[in-house]
PDB file of N, CA and C in Angstrom:
ATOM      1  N   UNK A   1       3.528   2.436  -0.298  1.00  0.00           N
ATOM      2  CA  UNK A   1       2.707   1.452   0.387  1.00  0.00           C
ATOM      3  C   UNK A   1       1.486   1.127  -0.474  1.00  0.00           C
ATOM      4  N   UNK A   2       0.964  -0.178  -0.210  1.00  0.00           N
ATOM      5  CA  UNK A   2      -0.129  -0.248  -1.023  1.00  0.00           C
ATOM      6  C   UNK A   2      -1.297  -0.970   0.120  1.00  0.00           C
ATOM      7  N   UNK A   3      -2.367  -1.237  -0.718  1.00  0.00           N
ATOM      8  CA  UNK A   3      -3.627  -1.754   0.187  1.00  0.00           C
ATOM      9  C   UNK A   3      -3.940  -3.376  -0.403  1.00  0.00           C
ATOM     10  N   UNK A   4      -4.211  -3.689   0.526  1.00  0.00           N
ATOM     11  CA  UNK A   4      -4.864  -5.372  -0.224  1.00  0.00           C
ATOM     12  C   UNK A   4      -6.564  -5.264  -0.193  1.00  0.00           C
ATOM     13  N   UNK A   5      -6.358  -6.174  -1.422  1.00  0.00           N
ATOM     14  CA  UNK A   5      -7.783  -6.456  -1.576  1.00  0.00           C
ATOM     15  C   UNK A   5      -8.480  -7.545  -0.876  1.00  0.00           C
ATOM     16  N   UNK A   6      -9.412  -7.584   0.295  1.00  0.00           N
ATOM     17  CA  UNK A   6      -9.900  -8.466   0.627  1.00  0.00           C
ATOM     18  C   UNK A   6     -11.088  -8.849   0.741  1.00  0.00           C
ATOM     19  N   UNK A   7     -12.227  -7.748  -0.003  1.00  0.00           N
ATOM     20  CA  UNK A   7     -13.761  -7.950  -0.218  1.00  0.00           C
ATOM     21  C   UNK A   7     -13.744  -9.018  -1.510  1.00  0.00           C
ATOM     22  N   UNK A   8     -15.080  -9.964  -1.542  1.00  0.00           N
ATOM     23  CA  UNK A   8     -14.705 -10.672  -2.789  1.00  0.00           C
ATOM     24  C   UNK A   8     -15.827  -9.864  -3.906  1.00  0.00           C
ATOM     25  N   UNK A   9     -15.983  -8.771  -3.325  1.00  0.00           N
ATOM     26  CA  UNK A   9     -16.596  -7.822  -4.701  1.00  0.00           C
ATOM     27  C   UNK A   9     -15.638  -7.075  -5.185  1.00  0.00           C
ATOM     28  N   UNK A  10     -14.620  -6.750  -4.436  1.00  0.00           N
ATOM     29  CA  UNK A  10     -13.182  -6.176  -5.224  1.00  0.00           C
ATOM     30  C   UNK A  10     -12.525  -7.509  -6.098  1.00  0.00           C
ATOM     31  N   UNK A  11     -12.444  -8.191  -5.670  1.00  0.00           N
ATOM     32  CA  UNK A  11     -11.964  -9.742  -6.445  1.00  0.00           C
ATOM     33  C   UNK A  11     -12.785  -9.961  -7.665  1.00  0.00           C
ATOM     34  N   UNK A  12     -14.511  -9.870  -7.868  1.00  0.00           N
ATOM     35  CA  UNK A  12     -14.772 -10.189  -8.628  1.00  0.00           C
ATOM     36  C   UNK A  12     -14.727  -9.123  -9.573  1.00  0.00           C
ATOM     37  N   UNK A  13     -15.160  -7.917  -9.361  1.00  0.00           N
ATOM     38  CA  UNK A  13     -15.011  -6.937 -10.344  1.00  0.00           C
ATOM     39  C   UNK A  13     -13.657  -6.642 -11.066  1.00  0.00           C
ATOM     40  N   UNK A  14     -12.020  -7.125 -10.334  1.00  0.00           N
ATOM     41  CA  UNK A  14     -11.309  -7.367 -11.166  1.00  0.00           C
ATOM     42  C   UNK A  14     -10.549  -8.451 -12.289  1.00  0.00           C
ATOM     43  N   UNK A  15     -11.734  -9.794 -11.710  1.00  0.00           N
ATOM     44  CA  UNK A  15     -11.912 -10.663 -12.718  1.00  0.00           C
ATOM     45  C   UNK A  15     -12.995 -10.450 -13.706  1.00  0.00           C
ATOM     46  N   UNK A  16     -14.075 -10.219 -13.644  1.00  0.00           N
ATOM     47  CA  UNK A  16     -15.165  -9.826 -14.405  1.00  0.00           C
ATOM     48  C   UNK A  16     -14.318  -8.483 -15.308  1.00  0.00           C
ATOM     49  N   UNK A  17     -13.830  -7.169 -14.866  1.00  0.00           N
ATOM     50  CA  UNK A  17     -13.860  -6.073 -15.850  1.00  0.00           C
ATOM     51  C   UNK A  17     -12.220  -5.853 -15.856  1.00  0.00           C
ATOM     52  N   UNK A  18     -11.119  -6.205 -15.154  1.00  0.00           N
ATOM     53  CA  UNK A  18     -10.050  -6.539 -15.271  1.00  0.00           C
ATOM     54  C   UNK A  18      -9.148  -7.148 -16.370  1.00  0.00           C
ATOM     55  N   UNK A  19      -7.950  -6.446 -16.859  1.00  0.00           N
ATOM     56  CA  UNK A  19      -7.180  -6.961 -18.248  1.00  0.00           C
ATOM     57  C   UNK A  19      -6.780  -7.719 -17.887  1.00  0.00           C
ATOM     58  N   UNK A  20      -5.990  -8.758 -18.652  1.00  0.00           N
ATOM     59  CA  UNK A  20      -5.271 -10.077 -18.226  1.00  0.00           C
ATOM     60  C   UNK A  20      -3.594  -9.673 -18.765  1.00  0.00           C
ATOM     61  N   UNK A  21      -2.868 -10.139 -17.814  1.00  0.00           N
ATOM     62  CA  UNK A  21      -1.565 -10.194 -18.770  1.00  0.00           C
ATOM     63  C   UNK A  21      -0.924 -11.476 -18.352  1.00  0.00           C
ATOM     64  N   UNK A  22      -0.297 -12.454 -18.930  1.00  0.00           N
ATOM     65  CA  UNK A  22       0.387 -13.474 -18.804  1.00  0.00           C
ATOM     66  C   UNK A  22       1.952 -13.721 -19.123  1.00  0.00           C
ATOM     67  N   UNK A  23       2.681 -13.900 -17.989  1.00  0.00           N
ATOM     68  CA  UNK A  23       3.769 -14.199 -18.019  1.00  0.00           C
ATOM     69  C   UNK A  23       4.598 -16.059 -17.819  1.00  0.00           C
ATOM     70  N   UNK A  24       5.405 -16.349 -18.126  1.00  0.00           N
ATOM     71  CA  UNK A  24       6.069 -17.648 -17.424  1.00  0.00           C
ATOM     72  C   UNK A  24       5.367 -18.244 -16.044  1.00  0.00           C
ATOM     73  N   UNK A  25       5.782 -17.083 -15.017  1.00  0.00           N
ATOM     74  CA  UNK A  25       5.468 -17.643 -13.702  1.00  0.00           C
ATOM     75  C   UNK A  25       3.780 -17.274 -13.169  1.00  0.00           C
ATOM     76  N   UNK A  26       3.535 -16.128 -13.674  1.00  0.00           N
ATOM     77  CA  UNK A  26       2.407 -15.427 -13.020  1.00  0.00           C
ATOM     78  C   UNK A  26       1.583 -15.049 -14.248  1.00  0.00           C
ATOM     79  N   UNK A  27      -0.045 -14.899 -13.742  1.00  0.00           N
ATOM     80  CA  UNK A  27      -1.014 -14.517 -14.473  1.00  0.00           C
ATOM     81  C   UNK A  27      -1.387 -13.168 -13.928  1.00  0.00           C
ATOM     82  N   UNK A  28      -1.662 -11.964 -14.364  1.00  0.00           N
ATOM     83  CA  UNK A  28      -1.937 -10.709 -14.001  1.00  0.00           C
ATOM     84  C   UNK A  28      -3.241 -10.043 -14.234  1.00  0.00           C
ATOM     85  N   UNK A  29      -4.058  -9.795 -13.301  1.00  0.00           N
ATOM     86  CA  UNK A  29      -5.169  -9.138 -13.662  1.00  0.00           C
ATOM     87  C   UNK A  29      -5.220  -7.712 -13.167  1.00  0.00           C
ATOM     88  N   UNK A  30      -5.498  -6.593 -13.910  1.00  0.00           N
ATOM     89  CA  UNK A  30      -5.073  -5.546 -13.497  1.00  0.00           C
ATOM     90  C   UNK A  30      -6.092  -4.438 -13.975  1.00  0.00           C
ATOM     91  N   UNK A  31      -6.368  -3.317 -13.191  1.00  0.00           N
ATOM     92  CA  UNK A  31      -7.244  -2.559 -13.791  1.00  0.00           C
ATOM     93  C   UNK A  31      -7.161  -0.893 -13.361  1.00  0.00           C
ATOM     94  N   UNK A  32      -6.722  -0.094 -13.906  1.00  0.00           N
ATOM     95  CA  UNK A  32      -6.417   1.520 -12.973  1.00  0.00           C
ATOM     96  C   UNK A  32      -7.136   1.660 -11.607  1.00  0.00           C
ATOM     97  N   UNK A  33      -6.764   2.050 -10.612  1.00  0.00           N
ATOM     98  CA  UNK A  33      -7.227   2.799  -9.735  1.00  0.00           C
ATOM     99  C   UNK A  33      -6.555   3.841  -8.828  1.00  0.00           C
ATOM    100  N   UNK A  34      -7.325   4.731  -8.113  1.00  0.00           N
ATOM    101  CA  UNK A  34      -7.020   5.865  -7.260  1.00  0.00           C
ATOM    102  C   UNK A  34      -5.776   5.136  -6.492  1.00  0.00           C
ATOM    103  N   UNK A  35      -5.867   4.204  -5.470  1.00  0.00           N
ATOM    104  CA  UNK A  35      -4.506   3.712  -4.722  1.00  0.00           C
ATOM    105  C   UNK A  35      -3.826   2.499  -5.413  1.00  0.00           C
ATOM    106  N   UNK A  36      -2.975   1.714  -5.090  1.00  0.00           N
ATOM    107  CA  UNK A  36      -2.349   0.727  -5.737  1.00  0.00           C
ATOM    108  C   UNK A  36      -2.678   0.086  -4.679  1.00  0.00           C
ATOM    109  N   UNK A  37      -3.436  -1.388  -5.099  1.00  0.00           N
ATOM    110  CA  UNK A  37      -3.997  -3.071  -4.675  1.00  0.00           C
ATOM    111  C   UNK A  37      -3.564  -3.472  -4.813  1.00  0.00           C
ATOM    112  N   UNK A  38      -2.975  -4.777  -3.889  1.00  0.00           N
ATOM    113  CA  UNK A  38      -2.932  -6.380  -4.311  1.00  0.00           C
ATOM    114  C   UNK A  38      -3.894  -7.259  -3.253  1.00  0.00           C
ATOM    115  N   UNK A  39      -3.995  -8.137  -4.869  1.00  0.00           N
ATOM    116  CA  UNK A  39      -5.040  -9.375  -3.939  1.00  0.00           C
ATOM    117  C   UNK A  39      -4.273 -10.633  -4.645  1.00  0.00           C
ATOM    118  N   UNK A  40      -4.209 -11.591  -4.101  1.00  0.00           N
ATOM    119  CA  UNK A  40      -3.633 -12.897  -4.586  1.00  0.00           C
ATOM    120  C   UNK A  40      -4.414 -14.004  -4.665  1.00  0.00           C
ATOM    121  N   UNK A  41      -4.527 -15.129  -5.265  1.00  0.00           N
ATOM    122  CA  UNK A  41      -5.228 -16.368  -5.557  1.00  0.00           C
ATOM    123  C   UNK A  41      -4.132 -17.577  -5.504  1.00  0.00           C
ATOM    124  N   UNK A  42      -3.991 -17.957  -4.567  1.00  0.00           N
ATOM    125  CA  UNK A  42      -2.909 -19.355  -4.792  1.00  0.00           C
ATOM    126  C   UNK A  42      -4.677 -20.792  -4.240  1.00  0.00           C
ATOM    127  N   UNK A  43      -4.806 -21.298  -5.147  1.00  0.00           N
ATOM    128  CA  UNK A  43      -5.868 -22.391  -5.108  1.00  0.00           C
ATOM    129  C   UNK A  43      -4.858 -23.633  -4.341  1.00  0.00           C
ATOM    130  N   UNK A  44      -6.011 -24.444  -4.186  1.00  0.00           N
ATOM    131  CA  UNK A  44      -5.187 -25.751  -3.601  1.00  0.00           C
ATOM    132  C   UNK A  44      -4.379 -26.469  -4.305  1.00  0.00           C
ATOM    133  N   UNK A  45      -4.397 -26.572  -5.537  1.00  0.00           N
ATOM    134  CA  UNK A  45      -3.811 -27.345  -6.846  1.00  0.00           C
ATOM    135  C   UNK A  45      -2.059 -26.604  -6.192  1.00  0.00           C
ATOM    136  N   UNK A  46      -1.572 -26.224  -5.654  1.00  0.00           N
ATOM    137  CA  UNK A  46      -0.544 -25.543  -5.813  1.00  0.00           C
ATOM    138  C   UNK A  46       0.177 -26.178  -4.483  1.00  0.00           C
ATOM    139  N   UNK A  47      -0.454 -27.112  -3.474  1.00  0.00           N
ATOM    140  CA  UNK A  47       0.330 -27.804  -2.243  1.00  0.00           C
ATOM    141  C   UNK A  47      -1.316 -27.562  -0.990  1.00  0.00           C
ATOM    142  N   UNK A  48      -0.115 -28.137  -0.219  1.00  0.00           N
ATOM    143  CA  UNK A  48      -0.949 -27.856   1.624  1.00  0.00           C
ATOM    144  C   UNK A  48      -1.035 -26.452   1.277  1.00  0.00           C
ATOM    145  N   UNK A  49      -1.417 -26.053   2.884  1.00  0.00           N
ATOM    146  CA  UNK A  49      -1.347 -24.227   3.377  1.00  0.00           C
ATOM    147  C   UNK A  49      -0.471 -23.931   3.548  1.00  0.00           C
ATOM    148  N   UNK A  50       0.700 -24.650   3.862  1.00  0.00           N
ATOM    149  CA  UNK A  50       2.121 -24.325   4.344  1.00  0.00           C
ATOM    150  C   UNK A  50       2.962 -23.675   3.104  1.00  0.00           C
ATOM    151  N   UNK A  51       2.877 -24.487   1.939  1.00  0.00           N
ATOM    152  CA  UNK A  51       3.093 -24.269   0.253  1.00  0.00           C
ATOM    153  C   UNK A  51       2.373 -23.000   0.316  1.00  0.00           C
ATOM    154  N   UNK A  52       1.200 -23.349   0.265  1.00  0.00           N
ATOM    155  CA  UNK A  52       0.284 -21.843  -0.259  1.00  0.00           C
ATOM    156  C   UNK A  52       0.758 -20.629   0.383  1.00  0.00           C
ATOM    157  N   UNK A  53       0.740 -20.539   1.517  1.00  0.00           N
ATOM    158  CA  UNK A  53       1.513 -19.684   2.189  1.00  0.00           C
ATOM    159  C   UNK A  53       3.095 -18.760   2.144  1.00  0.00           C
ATOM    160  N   UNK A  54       4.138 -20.012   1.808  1.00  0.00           N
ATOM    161  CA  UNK A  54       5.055 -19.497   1.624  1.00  0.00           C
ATOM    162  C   UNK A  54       4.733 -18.645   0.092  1.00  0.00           C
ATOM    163  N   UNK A  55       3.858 -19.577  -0.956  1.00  0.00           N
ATOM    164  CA  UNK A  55       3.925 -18.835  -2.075  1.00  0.00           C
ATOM    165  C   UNK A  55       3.344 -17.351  -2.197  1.00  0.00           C
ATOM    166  N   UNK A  56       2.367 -17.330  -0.874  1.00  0.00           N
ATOM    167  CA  UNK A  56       2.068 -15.527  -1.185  1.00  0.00           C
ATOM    168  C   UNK A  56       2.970 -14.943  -0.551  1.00  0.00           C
ATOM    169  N   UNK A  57       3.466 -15.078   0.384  1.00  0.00           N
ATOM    170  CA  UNK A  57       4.566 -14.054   1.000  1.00  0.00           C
ATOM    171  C   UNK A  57       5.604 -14.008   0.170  1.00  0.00           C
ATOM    172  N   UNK A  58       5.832 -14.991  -1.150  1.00  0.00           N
ATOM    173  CA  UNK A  58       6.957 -14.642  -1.940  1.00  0.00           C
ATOM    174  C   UNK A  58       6.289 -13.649  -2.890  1.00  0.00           C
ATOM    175  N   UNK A  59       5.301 -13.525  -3.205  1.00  0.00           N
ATOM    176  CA  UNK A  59       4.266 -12.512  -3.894  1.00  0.00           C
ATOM    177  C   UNK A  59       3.812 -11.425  -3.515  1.00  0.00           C
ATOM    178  N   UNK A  60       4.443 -11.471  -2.350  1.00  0.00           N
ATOM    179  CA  UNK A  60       4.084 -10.246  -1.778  1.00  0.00           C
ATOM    180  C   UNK A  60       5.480  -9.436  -1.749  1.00  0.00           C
ATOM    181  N   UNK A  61       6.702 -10.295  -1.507  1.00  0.00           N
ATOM    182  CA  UNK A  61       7.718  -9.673  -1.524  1.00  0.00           C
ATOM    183  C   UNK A  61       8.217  -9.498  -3.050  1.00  0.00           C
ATOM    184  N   UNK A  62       7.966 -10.187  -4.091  1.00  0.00           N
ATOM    185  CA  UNK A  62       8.105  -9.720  -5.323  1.00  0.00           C
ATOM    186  C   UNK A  62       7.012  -8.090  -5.459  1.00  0.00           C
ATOM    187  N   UNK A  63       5.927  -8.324  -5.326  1.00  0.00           N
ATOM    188  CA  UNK A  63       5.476  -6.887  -5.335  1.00  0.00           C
ATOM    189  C   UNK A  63       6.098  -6.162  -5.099  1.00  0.00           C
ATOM    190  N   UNK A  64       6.169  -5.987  -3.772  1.00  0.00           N
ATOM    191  CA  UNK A  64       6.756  -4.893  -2.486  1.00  0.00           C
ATOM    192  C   UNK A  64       8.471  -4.537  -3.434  1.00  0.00           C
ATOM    193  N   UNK A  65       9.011  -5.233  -3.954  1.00  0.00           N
ATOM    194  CA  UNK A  65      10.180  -5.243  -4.753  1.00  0.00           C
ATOM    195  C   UNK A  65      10.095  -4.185  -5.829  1.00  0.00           C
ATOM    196  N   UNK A  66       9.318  -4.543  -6.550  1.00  0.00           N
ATOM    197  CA  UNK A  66       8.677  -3.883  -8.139  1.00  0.00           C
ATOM    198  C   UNK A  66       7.767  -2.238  -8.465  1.00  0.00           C
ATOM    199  N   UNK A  67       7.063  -2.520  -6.677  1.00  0.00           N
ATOM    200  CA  UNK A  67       5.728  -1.490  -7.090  1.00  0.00           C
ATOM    201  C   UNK A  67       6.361  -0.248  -6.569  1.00  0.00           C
ATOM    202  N   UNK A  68       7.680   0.445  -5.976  1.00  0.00           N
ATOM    203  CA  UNK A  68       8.016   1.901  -6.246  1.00  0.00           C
ATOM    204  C   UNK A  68       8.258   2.400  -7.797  1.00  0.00           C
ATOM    205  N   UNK A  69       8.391   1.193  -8.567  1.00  0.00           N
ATOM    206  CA  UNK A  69       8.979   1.885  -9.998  1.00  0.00           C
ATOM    207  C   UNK A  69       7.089   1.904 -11.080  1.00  0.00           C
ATOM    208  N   UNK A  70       6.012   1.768 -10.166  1.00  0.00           N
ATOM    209  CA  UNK A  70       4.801   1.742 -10.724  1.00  0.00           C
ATOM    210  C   UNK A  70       4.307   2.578 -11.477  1.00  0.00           C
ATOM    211  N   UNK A  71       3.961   3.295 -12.126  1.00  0.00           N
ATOM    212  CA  UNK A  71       2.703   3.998 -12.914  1.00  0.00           C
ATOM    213  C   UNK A  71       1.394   4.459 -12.150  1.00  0.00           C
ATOM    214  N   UNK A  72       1.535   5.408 -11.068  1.00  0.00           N
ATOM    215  CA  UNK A  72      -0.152   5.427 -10.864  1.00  0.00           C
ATOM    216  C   UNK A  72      -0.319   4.144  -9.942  1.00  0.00           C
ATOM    217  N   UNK A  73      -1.840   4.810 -10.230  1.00  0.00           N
ATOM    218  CA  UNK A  73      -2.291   3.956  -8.914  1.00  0.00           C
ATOM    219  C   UNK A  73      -2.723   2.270 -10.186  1.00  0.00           C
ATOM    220  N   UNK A  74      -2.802   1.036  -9.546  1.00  0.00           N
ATOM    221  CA  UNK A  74      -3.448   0.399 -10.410  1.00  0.00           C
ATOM    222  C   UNK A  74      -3.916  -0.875  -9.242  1.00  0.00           C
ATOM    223  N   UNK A  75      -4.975  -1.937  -9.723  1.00  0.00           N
ATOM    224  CA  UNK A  75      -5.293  -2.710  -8.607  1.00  0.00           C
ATOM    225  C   UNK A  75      -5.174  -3.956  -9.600  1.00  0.00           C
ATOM    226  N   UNK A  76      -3.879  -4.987  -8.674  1.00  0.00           N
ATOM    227  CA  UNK A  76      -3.583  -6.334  -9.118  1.00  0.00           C
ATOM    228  C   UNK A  76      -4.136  -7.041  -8.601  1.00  0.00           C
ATOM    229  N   UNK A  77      -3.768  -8.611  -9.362  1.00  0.00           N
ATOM    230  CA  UNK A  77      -4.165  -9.846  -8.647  1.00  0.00           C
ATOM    231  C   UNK A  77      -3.325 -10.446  -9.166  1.00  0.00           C
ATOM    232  N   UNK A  78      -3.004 -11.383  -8.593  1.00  0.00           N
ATOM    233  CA  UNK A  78      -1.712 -12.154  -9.149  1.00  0.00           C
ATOM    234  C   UNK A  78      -1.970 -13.280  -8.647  1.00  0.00           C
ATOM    235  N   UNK A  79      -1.528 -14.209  -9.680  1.00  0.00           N
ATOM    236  CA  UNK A  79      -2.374 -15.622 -10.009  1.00  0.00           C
ATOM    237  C   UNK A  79      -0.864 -16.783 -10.211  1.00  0.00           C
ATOM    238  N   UNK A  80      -0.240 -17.083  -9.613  1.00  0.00           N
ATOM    239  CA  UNK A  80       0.671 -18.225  -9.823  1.00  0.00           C
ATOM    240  C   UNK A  80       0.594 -19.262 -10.979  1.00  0.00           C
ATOM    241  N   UNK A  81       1.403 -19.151 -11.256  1.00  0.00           N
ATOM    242  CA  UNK A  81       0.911 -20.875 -12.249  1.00  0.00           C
ATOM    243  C   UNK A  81       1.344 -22.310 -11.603  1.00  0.00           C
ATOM    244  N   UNK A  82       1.071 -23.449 -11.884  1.00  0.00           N
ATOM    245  CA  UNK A  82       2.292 -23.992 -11.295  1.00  0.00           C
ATOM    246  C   UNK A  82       3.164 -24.651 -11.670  1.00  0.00           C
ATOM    247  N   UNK A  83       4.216 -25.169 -10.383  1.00  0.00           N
ATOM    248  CA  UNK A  83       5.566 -25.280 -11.091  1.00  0.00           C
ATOM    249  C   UNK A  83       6.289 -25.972 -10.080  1.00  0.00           C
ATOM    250  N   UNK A  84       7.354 -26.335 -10.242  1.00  0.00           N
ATOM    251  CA  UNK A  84       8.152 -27.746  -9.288  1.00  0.00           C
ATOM    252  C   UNK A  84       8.821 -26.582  -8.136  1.00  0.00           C
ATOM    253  N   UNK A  85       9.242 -25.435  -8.886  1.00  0.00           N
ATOM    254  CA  UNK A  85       9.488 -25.130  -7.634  1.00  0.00           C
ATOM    255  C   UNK A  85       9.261 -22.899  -7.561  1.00  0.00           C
ATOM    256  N   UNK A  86       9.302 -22.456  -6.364  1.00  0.00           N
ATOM    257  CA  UNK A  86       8.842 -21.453  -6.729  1.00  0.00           C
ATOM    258  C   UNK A  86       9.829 -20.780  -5.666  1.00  0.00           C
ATOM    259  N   UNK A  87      10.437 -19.506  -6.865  1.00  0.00           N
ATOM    260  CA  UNK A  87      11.501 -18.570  -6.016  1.00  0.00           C
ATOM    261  C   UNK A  87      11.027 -17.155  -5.934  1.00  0.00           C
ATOM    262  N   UNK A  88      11.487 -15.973  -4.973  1.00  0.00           N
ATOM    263  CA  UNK A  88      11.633 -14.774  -5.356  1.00  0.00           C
ATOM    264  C   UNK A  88      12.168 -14.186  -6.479  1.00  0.00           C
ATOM    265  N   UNK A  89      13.060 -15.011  -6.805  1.00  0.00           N
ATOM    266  CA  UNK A  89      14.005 -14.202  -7.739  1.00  0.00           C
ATOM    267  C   UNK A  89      12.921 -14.311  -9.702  1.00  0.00           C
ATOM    268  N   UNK A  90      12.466 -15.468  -9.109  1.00  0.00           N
ATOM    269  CA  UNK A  90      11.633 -16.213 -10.465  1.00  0.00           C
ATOM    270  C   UNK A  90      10.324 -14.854 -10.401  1.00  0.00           C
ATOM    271  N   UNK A  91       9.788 -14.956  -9.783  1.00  0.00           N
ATOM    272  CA  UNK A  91       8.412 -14.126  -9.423  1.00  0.00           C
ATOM    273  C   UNK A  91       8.836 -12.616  -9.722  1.00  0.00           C
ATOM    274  N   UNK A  92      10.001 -12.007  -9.264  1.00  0.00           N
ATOM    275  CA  UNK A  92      10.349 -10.580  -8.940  1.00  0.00           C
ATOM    276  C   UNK A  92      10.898 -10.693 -11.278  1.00  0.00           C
ATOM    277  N   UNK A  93      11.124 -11.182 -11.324  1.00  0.00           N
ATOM    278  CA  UNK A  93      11.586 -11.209 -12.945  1.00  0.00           C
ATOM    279  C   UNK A  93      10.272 -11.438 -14.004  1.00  0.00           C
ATOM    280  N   UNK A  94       9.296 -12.486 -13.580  1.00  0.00           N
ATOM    281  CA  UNK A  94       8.300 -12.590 -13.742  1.00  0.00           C
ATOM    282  C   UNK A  94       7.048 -11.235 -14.155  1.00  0.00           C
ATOM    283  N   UNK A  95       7.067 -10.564 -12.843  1.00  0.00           N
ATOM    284  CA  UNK A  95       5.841  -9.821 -12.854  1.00  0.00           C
ATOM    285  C   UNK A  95       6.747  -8.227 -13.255  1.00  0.00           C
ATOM    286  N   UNK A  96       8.583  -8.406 -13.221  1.00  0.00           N
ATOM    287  CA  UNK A  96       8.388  -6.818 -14.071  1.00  0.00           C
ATOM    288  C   UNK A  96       8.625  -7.185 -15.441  1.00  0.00           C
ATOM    289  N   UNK A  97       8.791  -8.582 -16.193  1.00  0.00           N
ATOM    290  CA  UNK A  97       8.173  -8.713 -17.363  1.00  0.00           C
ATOM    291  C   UNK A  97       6.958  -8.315 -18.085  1.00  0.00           C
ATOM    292  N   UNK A  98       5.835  -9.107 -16.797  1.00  0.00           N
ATOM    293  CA  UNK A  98       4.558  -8.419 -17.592  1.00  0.00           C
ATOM    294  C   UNK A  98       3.732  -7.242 -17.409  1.00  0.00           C
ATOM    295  N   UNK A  99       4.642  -6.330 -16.460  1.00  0.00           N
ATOM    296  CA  UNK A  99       4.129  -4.881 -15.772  1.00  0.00           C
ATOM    297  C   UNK A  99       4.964  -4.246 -17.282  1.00  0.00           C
ATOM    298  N   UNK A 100       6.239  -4.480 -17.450  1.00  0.00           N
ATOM    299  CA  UNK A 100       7.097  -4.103 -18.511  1.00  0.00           C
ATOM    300  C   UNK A 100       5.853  -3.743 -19.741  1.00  0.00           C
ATOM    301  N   UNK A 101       5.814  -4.941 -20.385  1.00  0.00           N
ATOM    302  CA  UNK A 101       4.835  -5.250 -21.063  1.00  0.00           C
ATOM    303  C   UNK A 101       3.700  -4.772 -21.581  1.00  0.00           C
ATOM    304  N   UNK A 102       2.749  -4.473 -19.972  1.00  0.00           N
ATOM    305  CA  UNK A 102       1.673  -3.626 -20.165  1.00  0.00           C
ATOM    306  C   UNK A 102       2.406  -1.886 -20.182  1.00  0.00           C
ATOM    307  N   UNK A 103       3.125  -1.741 -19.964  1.00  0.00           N
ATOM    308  CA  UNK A 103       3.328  -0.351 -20.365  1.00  0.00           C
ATOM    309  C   UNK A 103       3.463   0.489 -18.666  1.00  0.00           C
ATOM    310  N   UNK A 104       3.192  -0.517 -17.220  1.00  0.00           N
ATOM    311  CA  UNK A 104       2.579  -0.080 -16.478  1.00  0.00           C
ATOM    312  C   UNK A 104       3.973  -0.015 -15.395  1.00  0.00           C
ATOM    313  N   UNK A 105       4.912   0.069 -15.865  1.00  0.00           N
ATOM    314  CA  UNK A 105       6.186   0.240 -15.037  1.00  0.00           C
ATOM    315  C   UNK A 105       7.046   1.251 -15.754  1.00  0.00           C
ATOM    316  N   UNK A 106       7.353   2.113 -14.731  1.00  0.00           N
ATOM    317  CA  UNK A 106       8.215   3.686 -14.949  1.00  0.00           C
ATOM    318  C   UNK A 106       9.775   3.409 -15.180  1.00  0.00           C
TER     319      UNK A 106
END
């Protein structure tokens, strides 16, 4: 299980002191911690609320997919790019590319 981030002093301190990793679909900001976080950013540039919406619950279920095979505790943010169209299957391939990547998947 993990925790979400919803103070925007947890948000900023992992944009301010937070690594970046960049993939195809998703932008990753990530930084060690005691439990494993997610916080998400889908801006308006990306549709209505209805769009925005479906796109975090697909971000959430790509997480929820990925984060038993994790490293430790670590606290994400995950940043969409955009794109004509947006899947689970795209996102879940996406973010264990750039977890791969950083070294931060078991």
């Amino acid at each position: 299980m993990y925790k979400r981030l919803k103070k925007n002093s947890d948000f900023q301190r992992l944009f301010s002191r937070g690594k970046k990793c960049f993939s195809p679909a998703l932008i990753l900001l990530y930084r060690p911690a005691k439990q494993t976080a997610l916080g998400l950013c889908v801006s308006k540039k990306h549709g209505s609320s209805v769009k925005r919406n479906r796109i975090k619950r697909l971000l959430r279920e790509a997480f929820r997919a990925v984060s038993p095979s994790l490293k430790g505790g670590i606290a994400l943010i995950l940043i969409p790019r955009q794109a004509e169209e947006y899947t689970l299957a795209g996102f879940c391939a996406s973010l264990k590319a750039a977890l791969r990547k950083e070294g931060l998947l078991s």
